[in-house]
C-alpha atoms as a PDB file:
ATOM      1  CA  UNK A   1     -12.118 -19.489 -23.094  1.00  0.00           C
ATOM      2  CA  UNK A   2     -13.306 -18.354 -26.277  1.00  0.00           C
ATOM      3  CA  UNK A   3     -13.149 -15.495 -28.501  1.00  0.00           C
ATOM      4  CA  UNK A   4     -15.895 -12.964 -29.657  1.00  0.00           C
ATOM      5  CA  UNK A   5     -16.813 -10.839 -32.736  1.00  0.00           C
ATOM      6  CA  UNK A   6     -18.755  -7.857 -31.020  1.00  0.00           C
ATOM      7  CA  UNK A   7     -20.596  -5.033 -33.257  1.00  0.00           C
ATOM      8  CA  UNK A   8     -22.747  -4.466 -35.718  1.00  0.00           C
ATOM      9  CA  UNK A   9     -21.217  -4.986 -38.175  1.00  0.00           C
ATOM     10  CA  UNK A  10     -18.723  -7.555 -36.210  1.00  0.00           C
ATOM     11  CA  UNK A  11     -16.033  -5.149 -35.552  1.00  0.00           C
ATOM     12  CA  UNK A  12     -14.293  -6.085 -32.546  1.00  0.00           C
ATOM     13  CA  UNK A  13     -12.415  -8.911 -31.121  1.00  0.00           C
ATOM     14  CA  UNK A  14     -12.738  -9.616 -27.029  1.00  0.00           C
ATOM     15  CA  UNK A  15     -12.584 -12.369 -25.180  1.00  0.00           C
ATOM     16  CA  UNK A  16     -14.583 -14.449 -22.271  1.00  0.00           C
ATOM     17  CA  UNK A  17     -13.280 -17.215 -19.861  1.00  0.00           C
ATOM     18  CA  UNK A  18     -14.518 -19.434 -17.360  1.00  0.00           C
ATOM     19  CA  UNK A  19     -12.636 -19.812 -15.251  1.00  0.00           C
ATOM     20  CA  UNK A  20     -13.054 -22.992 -13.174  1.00  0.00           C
ATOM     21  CA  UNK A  21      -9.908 -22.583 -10.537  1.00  0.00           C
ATOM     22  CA  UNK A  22     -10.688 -19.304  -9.726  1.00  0.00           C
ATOM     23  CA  UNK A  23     -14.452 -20.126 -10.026  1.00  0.00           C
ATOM     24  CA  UNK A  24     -14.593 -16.698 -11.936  1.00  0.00           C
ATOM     25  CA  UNK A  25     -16.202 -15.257 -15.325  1.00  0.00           C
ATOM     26  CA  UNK A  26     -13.399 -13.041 -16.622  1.00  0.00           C
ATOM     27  CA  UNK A  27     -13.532 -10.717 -19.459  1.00  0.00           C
ATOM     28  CA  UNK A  28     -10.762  -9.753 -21.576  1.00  0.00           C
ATOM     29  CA  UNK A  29     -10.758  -6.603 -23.905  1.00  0.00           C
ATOM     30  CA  UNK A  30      -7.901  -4.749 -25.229  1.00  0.00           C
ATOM     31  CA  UNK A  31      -9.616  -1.326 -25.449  1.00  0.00           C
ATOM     32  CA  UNK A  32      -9.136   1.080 -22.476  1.00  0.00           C
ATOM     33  CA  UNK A  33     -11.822   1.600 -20.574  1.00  0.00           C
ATOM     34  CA  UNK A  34     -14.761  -0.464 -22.091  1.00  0.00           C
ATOM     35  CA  UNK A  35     -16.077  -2.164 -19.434  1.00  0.00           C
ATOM     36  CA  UNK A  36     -18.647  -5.717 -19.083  1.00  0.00           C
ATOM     37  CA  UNK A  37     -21.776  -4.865 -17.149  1.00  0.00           C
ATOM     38  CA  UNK A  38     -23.321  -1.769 -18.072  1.00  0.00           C
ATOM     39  CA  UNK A  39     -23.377   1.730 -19.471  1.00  0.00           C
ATOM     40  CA  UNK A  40     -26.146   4.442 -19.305  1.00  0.00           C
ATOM     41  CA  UNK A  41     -27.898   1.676 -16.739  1.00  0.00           C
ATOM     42  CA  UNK A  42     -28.171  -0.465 -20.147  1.00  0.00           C
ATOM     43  CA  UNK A  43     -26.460  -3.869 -20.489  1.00  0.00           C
ATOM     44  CA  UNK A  44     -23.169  -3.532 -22.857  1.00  0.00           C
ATOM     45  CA  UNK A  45     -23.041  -5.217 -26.220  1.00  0.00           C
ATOM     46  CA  UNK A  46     -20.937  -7.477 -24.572  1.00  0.00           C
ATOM     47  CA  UNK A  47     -22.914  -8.120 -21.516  1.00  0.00           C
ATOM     48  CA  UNK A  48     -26.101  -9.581 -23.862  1.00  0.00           C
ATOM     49  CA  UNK A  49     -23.478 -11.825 -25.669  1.00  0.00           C
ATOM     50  CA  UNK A  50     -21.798 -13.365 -22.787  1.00  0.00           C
ATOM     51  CA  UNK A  51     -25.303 -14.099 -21.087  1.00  0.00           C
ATOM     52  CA  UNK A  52     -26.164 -16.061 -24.625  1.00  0.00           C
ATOM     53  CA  UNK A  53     -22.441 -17.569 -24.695  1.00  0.00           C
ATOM     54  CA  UNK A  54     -22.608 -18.472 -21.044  1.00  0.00           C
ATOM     55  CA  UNK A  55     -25.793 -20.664 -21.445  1.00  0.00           C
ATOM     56  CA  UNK A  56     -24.182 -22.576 -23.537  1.00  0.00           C
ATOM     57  CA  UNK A  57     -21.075 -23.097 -21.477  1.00  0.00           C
ATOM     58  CA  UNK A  58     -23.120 -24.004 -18.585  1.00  0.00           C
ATOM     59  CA  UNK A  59     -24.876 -26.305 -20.661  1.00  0.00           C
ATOM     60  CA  UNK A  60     -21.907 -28.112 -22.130  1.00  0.00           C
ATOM     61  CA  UNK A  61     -20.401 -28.242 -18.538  1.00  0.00           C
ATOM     62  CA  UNK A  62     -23.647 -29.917 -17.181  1.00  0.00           C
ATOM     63  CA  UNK A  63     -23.786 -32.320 -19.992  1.00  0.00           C
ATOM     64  CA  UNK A  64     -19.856 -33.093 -19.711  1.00  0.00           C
ATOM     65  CA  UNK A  65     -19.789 -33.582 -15.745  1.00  0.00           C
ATOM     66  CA  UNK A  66     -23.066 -35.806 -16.521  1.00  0.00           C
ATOM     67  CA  UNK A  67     -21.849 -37.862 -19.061  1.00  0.00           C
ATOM     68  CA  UNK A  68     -18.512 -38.482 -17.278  1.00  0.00           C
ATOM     69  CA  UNK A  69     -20.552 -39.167 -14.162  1.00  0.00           C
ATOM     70  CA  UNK A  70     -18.773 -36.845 -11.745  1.00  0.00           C
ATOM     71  CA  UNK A  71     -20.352 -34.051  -9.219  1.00  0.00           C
ATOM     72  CA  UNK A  72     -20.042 -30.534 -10.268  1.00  0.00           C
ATOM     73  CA  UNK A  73     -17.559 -28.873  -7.515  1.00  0.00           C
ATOM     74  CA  UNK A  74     -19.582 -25.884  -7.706  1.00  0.00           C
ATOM     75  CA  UNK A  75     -22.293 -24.630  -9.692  1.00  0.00           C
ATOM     76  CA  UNK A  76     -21.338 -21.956 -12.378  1.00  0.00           C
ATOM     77  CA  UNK A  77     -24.231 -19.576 -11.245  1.00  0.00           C
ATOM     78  CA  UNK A  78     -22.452 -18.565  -8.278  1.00  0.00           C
ATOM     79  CA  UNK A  79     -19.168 -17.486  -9.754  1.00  0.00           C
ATOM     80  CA  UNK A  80     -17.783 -14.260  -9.779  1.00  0.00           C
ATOM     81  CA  UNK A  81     -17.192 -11.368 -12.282  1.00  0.00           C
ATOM     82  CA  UNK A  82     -13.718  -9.859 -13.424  1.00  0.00           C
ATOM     83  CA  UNK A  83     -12.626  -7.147 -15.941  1.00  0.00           C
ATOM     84  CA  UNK A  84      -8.802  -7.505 -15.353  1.00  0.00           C
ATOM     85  CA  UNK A  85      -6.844  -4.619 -16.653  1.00  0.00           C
ATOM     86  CA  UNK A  86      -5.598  -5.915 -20.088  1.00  0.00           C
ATOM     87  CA  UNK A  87      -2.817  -4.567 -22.285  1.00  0.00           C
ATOM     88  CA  UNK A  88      -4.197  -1.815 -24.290  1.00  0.00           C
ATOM     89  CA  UNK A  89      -4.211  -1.461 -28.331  1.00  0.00           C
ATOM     90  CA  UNK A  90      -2.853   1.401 -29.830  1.00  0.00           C
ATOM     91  CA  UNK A  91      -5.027   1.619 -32.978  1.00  0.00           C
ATOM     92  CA  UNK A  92      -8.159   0.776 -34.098  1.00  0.00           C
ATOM     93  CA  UNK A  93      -7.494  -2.838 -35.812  1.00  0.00           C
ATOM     94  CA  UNK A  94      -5.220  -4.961 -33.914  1.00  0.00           C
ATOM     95  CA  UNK A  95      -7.973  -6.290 -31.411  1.00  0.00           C
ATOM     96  CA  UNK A  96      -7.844  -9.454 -33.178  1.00  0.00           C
ATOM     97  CA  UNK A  97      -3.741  -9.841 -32.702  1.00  0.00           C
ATOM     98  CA  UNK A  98      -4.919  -8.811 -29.085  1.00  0.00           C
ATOM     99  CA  UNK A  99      -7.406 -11.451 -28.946  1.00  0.00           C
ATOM    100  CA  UNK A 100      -4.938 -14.707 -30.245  1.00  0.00           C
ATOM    101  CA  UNK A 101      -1.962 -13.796 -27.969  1.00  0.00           C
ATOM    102  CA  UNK A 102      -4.880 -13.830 -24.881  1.00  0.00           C
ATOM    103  CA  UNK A 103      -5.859 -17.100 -26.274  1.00  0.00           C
ATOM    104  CA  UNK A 104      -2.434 -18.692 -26.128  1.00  0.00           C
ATOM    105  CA  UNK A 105      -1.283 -17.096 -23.180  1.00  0.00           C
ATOM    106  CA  UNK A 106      -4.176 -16.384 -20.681  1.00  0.00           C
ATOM    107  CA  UNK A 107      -3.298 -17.993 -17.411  1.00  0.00           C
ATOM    108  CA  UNK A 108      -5.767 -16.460 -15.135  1.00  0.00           C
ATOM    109  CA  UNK A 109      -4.337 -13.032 -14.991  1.00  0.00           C
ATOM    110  CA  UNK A 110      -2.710 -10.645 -16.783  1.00  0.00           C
ATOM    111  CA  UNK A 111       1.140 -10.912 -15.446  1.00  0.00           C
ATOM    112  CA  UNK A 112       1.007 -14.719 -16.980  1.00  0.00           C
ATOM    113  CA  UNK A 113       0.976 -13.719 -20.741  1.00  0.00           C
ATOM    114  CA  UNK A 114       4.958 -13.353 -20.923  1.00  0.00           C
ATOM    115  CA  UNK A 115       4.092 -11.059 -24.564  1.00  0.00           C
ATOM    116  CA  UNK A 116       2.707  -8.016 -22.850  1.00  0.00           C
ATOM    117  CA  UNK A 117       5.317  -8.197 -19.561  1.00  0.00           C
ATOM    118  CA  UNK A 118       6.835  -4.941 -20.666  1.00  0.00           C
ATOM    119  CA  UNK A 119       3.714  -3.238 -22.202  1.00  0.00           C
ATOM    120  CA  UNK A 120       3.251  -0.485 -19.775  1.00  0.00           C
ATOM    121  CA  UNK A 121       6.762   0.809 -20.538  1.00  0.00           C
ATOM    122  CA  UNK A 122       6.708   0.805 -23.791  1.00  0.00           C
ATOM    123  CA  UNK A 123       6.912   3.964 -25.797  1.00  0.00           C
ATOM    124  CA  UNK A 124       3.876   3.848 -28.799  1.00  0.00           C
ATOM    125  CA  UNK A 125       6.276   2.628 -31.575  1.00  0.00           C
ATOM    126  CA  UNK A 126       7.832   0.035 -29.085  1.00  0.00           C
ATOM    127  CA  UNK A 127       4.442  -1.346 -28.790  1.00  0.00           C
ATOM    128  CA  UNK A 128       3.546  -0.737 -33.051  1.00  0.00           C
ATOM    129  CA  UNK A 129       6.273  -2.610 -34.056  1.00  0.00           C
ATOM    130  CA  UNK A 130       5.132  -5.629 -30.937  1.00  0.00           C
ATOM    131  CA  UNK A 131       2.202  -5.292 -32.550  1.00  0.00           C
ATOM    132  CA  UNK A 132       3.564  -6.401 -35.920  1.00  0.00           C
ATOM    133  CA  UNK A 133       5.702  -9.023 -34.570  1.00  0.00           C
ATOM    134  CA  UNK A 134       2.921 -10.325 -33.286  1.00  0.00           C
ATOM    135  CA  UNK A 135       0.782 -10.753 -36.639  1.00  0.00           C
ATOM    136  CA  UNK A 136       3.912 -12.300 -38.066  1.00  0.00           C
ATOM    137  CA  UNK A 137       4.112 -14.922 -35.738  1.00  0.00           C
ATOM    138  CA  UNK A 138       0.348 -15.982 -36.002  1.00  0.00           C
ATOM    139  CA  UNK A 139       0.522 -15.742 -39.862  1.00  0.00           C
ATOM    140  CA  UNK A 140       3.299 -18.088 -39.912  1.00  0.00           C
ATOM    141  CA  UNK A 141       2.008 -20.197 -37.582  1.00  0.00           C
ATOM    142  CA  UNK A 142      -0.865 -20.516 -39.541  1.00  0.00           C
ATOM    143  CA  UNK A 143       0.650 -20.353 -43.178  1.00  0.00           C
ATOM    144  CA  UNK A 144       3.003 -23.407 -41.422  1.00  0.00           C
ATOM    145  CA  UNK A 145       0.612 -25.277 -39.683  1.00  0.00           C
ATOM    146  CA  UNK A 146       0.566 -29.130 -40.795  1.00  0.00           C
ATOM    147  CA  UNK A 147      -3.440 -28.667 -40.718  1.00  0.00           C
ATOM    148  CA  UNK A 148      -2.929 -25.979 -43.999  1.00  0.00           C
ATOM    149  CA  UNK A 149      -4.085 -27.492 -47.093  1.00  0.00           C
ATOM    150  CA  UNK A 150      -2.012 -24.154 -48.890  1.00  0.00           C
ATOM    151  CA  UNK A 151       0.648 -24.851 -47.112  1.00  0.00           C
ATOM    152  CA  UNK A 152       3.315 -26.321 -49.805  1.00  0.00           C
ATOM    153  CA  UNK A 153       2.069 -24.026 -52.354  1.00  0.00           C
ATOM    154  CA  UNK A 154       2.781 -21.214 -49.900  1.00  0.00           C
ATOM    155  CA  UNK A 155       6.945 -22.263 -49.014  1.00  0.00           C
ATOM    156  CA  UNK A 156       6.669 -23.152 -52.492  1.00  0.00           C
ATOM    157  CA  UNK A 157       6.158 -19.311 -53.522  1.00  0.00           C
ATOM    158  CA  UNK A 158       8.293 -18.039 -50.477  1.00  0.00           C
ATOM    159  CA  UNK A 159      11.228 -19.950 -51.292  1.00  0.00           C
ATOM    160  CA  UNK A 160      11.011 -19.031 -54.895  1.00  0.00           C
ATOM    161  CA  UNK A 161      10.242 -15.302 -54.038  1.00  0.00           C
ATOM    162  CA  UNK A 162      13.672 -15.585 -51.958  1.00  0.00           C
ATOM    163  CA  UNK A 163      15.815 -16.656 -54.374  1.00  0.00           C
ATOM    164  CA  UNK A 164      14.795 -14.002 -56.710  1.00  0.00           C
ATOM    165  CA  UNK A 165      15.393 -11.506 -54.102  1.00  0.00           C
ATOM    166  CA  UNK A 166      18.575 -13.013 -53.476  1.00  0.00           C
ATOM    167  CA  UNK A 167      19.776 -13.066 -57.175  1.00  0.00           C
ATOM    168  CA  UNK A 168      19.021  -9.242 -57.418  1.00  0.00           C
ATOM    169  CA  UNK A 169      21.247  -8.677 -54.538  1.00  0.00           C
ATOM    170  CA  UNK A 170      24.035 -10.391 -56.132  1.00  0.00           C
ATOM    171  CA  UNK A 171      23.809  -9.166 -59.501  1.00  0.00           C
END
């Protein structure tokens, strides 16, 4: 599974998985009604870049099986496509919040990411403030991540910015 910067310039998040149980080539895009294959009989934008990306998965998968000296169980040629119907966005710049909750939830279809379970019932400022939730959890994630070389600076600043905030409210 990996994510994908499509546009010129890069302007939209999507996402492409192999995937090996289901011996299937799914796509995953948060915007309603773009679709893989093709439009006006032309290959999509995203069609060119998942024939490059997929070369290179089926190369790395060769080279792995190879190296570990196992038999492919099935050659990657002969999967199958799917555009499963993903959770739409509501604006035009949350792809990318779209994008990281597929990445850490994708299970194979869409009723496995638990985030987006009550998406289709949601009323548009339901789903805004989701939305937002969302980009605070992956901030902080990030921001808190052991990996962070900013991270002590960063609960250095938000701990002081607290207390100030909390000695206005008292005084």
């Amino acid at each position: 599974m990996t994510p994908a910067l499509i546009g010129d310039p890069g302007s939209h998040y999507v996402c492409f998985v192999v995937n090996l149980k289901s011996k299937t080539f799914q796509f995953l895009n948060n915007l309603a009604g773009e679709k893989l294959h093709f439009k006006n009989g032309e290959p999509t934008v995203y069609k060119k870049m998942f024939d490059v990306w997929l070369k290179e998965v089926e190369a790395f998968v060769i080279e792995l099986y190879k190296h570990k000296k196992i038999t492919m169980p099935s050659q990657i040629s002969t999967f199958k496509w799917e555009t499963p119907k993903m959770p739409a966005q509501t604006d035009k710049d949350s792809c990318g919040v779209f994008c990281m909750k597929f990445l850490a939830e994708w299970g194979g279809d869409s009723k496995s990411m638990e985030s987006f379970k009550d998406w289709p019932q949601m009323k548009k400022h339901q789903k805004v403030a989701k939305i937002m939730e969302f980009r605070i959890g992956i901030c902080s994630t990030i921001l808190s991540d052991s990996s962070n070389s900013k991270r002590d600076y960063v609960e250095k600043e938000a701990t002081s910015y607290y207390e100030e905030m909390l000695q206005k409210a008292v005084t």
